[in-house]
Protein backbone atom coordinates (compact mmCIF):
# COMPACT_ATOMS: atom_id res chain seq x y z
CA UNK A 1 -11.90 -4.98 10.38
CA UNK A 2 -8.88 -5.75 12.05
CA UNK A 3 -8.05 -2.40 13.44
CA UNK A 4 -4.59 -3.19 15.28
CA UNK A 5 -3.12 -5.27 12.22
CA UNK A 6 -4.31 -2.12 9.68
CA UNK A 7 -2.68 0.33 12.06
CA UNK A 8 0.75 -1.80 12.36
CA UNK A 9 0.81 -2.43 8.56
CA UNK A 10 0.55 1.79 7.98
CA UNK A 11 3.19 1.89 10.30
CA UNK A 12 5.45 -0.59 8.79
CA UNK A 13 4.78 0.92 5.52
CA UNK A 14 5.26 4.49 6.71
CA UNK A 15 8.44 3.87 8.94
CA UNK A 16 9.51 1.68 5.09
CA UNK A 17 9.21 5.07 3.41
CA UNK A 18 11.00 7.12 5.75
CA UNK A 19 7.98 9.29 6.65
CA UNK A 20 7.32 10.31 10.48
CA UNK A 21 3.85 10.48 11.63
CA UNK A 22 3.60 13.73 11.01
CA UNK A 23 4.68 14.20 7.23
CA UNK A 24 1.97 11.58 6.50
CA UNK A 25 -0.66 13.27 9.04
CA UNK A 26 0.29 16.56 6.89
CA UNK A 27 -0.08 15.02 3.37
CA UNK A 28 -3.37 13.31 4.34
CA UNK A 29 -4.74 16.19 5.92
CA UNK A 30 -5.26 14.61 9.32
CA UNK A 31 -3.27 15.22 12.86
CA UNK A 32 -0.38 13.42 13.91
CA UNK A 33 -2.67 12.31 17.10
CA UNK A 34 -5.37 10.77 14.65
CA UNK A 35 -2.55 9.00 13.02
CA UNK A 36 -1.26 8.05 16.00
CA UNK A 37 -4.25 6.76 16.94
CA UNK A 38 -4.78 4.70 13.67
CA UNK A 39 -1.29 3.16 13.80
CA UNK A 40 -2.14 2.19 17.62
CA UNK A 41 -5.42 0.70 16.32
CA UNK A 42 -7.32 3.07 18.77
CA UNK A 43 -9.52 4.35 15.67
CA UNK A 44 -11.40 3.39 12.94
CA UNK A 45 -10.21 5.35 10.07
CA UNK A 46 -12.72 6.83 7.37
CA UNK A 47 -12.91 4.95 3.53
CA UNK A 48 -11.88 8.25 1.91
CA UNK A 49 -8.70 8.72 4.79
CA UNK A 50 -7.51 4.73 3.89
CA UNK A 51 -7.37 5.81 0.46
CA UNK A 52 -5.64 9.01 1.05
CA UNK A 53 -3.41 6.91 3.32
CA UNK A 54 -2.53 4.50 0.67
CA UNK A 55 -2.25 6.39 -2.12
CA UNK A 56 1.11 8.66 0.17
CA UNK A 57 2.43 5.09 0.59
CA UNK A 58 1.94 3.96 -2.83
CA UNK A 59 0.16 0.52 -1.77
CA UNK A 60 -3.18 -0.54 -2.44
CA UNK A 61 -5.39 -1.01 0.47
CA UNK A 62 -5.97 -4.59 0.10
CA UNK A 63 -2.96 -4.74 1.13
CA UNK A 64 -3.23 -2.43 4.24
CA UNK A 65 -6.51 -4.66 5.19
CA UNK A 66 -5.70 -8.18 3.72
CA UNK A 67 -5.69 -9.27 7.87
CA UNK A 68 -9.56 -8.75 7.34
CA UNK A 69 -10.30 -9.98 3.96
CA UNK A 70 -11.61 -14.23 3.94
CA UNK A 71 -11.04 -14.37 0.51
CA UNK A 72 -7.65 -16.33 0.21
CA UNK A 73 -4.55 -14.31 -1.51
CA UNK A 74 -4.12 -14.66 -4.73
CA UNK A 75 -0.42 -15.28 -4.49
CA UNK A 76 0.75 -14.21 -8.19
CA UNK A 77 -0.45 -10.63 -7.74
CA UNK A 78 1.36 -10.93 -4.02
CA UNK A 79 4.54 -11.95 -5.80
CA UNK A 80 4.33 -9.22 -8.55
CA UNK A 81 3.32 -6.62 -6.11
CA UNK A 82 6.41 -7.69 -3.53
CA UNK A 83 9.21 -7.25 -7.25
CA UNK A 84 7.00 -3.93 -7.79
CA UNK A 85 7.83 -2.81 -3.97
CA UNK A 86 11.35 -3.75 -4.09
CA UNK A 87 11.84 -2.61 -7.71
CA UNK A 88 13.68 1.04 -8.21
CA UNK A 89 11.81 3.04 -10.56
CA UNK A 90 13.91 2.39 -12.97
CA UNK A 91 13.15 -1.09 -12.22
CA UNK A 92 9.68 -0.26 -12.43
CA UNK A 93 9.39 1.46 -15.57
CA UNK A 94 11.81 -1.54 -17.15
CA UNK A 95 8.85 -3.91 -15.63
CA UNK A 96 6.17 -2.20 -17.62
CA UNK A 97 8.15 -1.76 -20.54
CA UNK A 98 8.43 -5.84 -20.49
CA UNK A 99 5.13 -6.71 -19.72
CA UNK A 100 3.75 -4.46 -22.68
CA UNK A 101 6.30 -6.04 -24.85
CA UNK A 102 4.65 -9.53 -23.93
CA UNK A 103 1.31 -8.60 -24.13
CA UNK A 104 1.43 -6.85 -27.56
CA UNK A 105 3.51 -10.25 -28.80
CA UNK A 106 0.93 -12.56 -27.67
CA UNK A 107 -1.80 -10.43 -29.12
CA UNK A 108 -0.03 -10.49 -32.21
CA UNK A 109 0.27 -14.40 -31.92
């Protein structure tokens, strides 16, 4: 795993949110040092601390590791996921409200 490009994409996420190092270290349950550390790519962070990690920065972590994944992106879900991001939750709830509109229509079709 691509240690440096996972810490810089928690960071970029993180500094996105308007958290400091310590409010996530705090709602992870971790120290601001280890965090540090993972953001520096000094440390290999745990499977069950990624997905604490990812779940305070509402992202998924194939997105925190896609530097390390071969497969090649599936660039529909990438698109959906960057509107989802961007979207307010208003936004987001009007997004779900849309998509379960088409799906029920097409089932009924």
């Amino acid at each position: 795993m691509d240690r440096k490009a996972l810490g810089k994409r928690i960071r970029t996420e993180r500094s996105k949110r308007n958290l400091t190092q310590e409010q996530l270290a705090e709602a992870v349950g971790v120290s601001t040092t280890y965090i540090g550390f993972v953001e520096r790519g000094e440390r290999t962070v745990t499977l069950e601390k990624l997905i604490d990690i990812a779940n305070v920065l509402h992202v998924s972590i194939d997105f925190l590791i896609e530097d390390s994944i071969n497969a090649p992106p599936n660039t529909d879900f990438l698109l959906l996921e960057t509107f989802w991001m961007k979207a307010s939750p208003k936004e987001q709830s009007m997004i779900l409200d849309l998509i379960s509109t088409l799906l029920r229509h097409s089932q009924n079709n």
